[in-house]
PDB file of N, CA and C in Angstrom:
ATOM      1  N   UNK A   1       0.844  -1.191   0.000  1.00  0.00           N
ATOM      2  CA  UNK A   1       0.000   0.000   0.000  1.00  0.00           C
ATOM      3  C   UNK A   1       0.882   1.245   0.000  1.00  0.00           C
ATOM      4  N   UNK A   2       0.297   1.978  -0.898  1.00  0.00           N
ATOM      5  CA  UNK A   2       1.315   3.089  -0.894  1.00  0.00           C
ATOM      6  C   UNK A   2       0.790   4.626   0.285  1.00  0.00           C
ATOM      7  N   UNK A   3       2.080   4.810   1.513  1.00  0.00           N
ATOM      8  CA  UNK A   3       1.382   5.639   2.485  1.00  0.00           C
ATOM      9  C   UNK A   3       0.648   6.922   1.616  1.00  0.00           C
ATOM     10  N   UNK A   4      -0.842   7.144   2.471  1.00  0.00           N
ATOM     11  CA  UNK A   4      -1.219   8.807   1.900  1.00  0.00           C
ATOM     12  C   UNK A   4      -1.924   9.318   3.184  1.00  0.00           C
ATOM     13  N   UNK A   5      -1.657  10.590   3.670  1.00  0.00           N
ATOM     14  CA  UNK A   5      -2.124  11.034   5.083  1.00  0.00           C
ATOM     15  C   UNK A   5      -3.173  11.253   4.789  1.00  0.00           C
ATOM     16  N   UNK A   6      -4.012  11.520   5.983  1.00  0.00           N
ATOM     17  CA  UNK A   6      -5.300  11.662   6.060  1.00  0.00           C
ATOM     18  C   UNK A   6      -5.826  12.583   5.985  1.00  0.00           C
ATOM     19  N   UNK A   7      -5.226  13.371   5.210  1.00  0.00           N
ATOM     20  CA  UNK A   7      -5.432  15.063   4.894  1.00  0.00           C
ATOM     21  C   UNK A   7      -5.580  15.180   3.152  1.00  0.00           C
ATOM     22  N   UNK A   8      -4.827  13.979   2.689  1.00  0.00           N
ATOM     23  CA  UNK A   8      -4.761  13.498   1.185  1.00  0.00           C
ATOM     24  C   UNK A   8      -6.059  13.022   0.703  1.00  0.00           C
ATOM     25  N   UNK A   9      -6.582  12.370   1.852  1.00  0.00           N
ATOM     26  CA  UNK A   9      -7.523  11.506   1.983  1.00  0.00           C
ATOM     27  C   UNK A   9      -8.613  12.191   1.827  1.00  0.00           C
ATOM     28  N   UNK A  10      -8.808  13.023   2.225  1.00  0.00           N
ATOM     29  CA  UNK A  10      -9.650  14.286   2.464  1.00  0.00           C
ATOM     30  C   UNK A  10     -10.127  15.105   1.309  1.00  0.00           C
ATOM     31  N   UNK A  11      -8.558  15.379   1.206  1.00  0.00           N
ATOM     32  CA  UNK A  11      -8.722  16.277  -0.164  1.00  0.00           C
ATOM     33  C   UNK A  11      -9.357  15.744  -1.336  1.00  0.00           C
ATOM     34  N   UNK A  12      -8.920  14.124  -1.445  1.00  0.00           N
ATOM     35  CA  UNK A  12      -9.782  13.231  -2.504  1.00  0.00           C
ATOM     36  C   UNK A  12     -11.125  13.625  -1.788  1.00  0.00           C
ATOM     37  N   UNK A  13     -11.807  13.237  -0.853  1.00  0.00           N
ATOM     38  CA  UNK A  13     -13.116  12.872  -0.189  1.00  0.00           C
ATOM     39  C   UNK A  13     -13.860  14.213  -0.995  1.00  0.00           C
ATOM     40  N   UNK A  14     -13.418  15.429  -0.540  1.00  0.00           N
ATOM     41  CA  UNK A  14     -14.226  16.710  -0.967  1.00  0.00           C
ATOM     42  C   UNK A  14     -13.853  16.736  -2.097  1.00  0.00           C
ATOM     43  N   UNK A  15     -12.814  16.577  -3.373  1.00  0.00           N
ATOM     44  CA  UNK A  15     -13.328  16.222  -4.528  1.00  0.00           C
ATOM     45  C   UNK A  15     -14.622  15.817  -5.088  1.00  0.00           C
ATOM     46  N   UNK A  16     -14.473  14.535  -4.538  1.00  0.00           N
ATOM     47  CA  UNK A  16     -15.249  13.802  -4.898  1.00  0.00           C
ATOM     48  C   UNK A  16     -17.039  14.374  -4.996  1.00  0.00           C
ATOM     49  N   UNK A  17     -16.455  14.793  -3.258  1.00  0.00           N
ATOM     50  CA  UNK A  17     -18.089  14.704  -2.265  1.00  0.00           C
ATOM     51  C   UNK A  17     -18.604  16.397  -3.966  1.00  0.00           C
ATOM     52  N   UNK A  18     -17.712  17.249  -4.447  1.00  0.00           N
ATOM     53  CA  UNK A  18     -18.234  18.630  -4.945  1.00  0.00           C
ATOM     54  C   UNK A  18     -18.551  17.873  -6.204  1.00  0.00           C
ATOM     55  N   UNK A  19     -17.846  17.025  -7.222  1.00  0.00           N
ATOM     56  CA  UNK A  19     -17.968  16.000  -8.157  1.00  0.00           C
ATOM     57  C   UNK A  19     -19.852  15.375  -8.315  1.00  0.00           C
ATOM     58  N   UNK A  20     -19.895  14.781  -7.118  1.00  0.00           N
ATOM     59  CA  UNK A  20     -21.254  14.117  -7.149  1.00  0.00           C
ATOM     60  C   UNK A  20     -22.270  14.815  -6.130  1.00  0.00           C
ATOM     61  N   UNK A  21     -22.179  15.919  -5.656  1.00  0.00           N
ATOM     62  CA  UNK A  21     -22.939  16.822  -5.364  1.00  0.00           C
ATOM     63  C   UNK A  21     -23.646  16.275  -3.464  1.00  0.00           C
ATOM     64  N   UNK A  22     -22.877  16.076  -3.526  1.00  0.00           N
ATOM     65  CA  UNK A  22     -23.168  15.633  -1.551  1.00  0.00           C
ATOM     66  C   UNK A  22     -23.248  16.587  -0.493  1.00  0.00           C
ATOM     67  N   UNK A  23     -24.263  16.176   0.132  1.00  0.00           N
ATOM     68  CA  UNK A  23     -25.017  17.655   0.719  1.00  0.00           C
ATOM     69  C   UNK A  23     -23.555  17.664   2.333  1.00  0.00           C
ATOM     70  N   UNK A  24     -23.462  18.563   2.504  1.00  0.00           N
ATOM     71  CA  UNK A  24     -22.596  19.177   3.728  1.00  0.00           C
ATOM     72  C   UNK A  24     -22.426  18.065   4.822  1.00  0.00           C
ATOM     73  N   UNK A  25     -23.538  17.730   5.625  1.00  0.00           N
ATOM     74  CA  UNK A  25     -23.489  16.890   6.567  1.00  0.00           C
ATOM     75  C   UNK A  25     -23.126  15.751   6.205  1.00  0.00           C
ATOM     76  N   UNK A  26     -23.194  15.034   5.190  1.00  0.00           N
ATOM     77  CA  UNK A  26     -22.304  13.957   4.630  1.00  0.00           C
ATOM     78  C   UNK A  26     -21.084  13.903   4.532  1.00  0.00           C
ATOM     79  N   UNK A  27     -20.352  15.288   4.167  1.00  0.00           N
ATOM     80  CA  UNK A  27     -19.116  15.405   3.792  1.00  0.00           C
ATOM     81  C   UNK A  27     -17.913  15.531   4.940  1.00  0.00           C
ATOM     82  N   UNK A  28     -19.344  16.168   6.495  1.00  0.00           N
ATOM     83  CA  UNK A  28     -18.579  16.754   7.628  1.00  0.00           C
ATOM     84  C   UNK A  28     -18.584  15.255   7.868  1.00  0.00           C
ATOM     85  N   UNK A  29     -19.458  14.206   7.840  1.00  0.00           N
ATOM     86  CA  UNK A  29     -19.087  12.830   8.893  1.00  0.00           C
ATOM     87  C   UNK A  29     -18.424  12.125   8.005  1.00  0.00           C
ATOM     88  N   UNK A  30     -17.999  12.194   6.463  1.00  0.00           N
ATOM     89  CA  UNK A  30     -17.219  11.187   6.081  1.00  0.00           C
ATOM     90  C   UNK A  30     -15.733  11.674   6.614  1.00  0.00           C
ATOM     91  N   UNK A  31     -15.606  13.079   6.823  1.00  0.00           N
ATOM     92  CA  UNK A  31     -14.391  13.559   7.298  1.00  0.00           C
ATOM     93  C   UNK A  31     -13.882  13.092   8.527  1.00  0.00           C
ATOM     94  N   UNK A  32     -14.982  13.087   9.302  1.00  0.00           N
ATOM     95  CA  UNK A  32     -14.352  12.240  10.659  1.00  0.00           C
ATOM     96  C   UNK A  32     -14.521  10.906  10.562  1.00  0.00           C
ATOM     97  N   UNK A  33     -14.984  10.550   9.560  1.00  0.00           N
ATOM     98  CA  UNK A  33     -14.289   8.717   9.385  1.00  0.00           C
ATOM     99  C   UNK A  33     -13.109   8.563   9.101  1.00  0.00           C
ATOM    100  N   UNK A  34     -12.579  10.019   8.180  1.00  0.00           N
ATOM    101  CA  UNK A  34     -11.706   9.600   7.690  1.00  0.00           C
ATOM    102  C   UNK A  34     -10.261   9.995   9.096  1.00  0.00           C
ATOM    103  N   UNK A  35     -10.665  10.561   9.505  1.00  0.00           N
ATOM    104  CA  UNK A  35      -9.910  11.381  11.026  1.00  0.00           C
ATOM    105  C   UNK A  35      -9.915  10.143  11.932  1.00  0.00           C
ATOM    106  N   UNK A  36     -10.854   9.180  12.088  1.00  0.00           N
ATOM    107  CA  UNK A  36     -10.992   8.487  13.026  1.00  0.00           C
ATOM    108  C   UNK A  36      -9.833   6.789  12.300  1.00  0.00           C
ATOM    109  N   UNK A  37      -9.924   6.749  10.889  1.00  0.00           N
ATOM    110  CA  UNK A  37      -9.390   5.590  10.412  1.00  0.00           C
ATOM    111  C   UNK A  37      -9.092   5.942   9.083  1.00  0.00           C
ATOM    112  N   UNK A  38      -7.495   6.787   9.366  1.00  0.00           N
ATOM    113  CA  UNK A  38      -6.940   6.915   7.631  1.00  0.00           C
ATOM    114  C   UNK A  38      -6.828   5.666   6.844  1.00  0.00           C
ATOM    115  N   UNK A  39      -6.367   4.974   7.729  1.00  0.00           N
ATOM    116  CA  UNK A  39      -5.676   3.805   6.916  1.00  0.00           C
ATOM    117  C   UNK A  39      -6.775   2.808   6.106  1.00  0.00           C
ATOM    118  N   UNK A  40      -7.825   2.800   6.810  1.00  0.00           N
ATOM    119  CA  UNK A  40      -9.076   2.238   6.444  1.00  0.00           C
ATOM    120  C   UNK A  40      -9.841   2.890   5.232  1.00  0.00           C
ATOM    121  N   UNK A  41      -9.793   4.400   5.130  1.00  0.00           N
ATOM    122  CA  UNK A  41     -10.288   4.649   4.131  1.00  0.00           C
ATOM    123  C   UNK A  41      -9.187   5.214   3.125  1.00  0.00           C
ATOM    124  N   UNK A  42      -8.180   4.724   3.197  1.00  0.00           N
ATOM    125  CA  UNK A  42      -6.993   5.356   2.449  1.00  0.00           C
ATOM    126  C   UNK A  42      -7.403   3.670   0.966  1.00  0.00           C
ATOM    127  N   UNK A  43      -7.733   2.459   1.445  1.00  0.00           N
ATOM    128  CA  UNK A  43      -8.106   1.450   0.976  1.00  0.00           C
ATOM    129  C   UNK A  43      -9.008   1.209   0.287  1.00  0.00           C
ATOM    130  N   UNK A  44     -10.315   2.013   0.877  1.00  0.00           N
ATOM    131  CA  UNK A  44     -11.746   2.050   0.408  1.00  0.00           C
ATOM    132  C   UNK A  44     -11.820   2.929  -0.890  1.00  0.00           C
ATOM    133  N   UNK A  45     -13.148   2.534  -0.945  1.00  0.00           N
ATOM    134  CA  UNK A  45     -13.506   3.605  -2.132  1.00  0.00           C
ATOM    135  C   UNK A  45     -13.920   4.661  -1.411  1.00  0.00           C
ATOM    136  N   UNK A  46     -14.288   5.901  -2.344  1.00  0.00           N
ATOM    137  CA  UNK A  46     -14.907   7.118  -1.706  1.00  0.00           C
ATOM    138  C   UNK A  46     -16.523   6.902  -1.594  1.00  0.00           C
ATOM    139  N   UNK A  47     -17.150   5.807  -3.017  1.00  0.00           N
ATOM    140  CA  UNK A  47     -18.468   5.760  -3.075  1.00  0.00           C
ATOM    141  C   UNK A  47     -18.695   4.893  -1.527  1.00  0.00           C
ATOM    142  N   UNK A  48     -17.284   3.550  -1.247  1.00  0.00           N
ATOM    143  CA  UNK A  48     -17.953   3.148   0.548  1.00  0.00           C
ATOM    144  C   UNK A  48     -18.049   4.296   1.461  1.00  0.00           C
ATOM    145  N   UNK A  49     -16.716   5.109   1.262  1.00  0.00           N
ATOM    146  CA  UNK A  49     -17.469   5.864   2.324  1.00  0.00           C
ATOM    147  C   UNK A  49     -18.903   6.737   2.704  1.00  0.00           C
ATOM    148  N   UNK A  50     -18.783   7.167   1.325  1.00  0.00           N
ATOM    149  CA  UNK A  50     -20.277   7.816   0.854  1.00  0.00           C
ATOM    150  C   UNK A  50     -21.641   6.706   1.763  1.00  0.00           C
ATOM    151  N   UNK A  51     -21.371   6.031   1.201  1.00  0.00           N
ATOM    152  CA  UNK A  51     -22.800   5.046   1.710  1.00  0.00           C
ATOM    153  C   UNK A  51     -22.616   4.546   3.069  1.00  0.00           C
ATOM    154  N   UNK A  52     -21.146   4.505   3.505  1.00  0.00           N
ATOM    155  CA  UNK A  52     -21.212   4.383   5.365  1.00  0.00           C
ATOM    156  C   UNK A  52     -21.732   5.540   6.156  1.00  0.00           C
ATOM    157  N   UNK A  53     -21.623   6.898   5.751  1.00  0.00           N
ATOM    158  CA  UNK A  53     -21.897   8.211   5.994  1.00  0.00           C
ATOM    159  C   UNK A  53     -23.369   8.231   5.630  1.00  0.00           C
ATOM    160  N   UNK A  54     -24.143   7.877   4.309  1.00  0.00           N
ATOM    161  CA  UNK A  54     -25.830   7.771   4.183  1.00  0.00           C
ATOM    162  C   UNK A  54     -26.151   6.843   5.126  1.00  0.00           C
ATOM    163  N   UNK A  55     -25.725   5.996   5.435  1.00  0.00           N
ATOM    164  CA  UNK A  55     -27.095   4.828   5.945  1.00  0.00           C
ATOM    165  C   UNK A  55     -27.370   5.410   7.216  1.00  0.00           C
ATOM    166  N   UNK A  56     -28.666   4.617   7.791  1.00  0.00           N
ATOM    167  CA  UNK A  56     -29.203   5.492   8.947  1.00  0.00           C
ATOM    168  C   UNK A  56     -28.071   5.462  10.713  1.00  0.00           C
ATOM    169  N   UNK A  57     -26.879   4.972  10.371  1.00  0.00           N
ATOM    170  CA  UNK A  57     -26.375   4.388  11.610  1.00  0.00           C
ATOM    171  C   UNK A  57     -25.082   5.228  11.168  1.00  0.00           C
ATOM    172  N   UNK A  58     -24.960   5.782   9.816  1.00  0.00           N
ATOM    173  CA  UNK A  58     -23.445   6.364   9.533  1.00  0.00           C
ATOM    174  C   UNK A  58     -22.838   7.280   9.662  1.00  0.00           C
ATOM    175  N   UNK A  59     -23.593   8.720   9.924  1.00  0.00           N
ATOM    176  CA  UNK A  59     -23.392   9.674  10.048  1.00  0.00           C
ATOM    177  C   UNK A  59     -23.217  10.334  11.872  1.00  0.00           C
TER     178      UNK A  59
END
């Protein structure tokens, strides 16, 4: 795996999140997923995180 900080991680995430049009409060809790487990979503896709952040238990 190639290292990327969790600030990299980020910067992809809000790409993405302005890309496919994701409302604010999605974008603030995928951020602290990503704060809480870089390494985990340094792996994932952005669309998992997206849908760990929608479902009713994710945000």
């Amino acid at each position: 795996m190639i290292p990327v900080s969790a600030e990299e991680i980020k910067e992809f995430w809000r790409d993405f999140c302005k890309r496919q049009g994701v409302v604010q409060t999605a974008r603030a809790a995928g951020e602290r997923r990503i704060d809480d487990d870089p390494e985990y979503w340094a792996d994932h896709t952005m669309w998992d995180l997206l849908e760990a952040v929608s479902s009713p238990r994710g945000a």
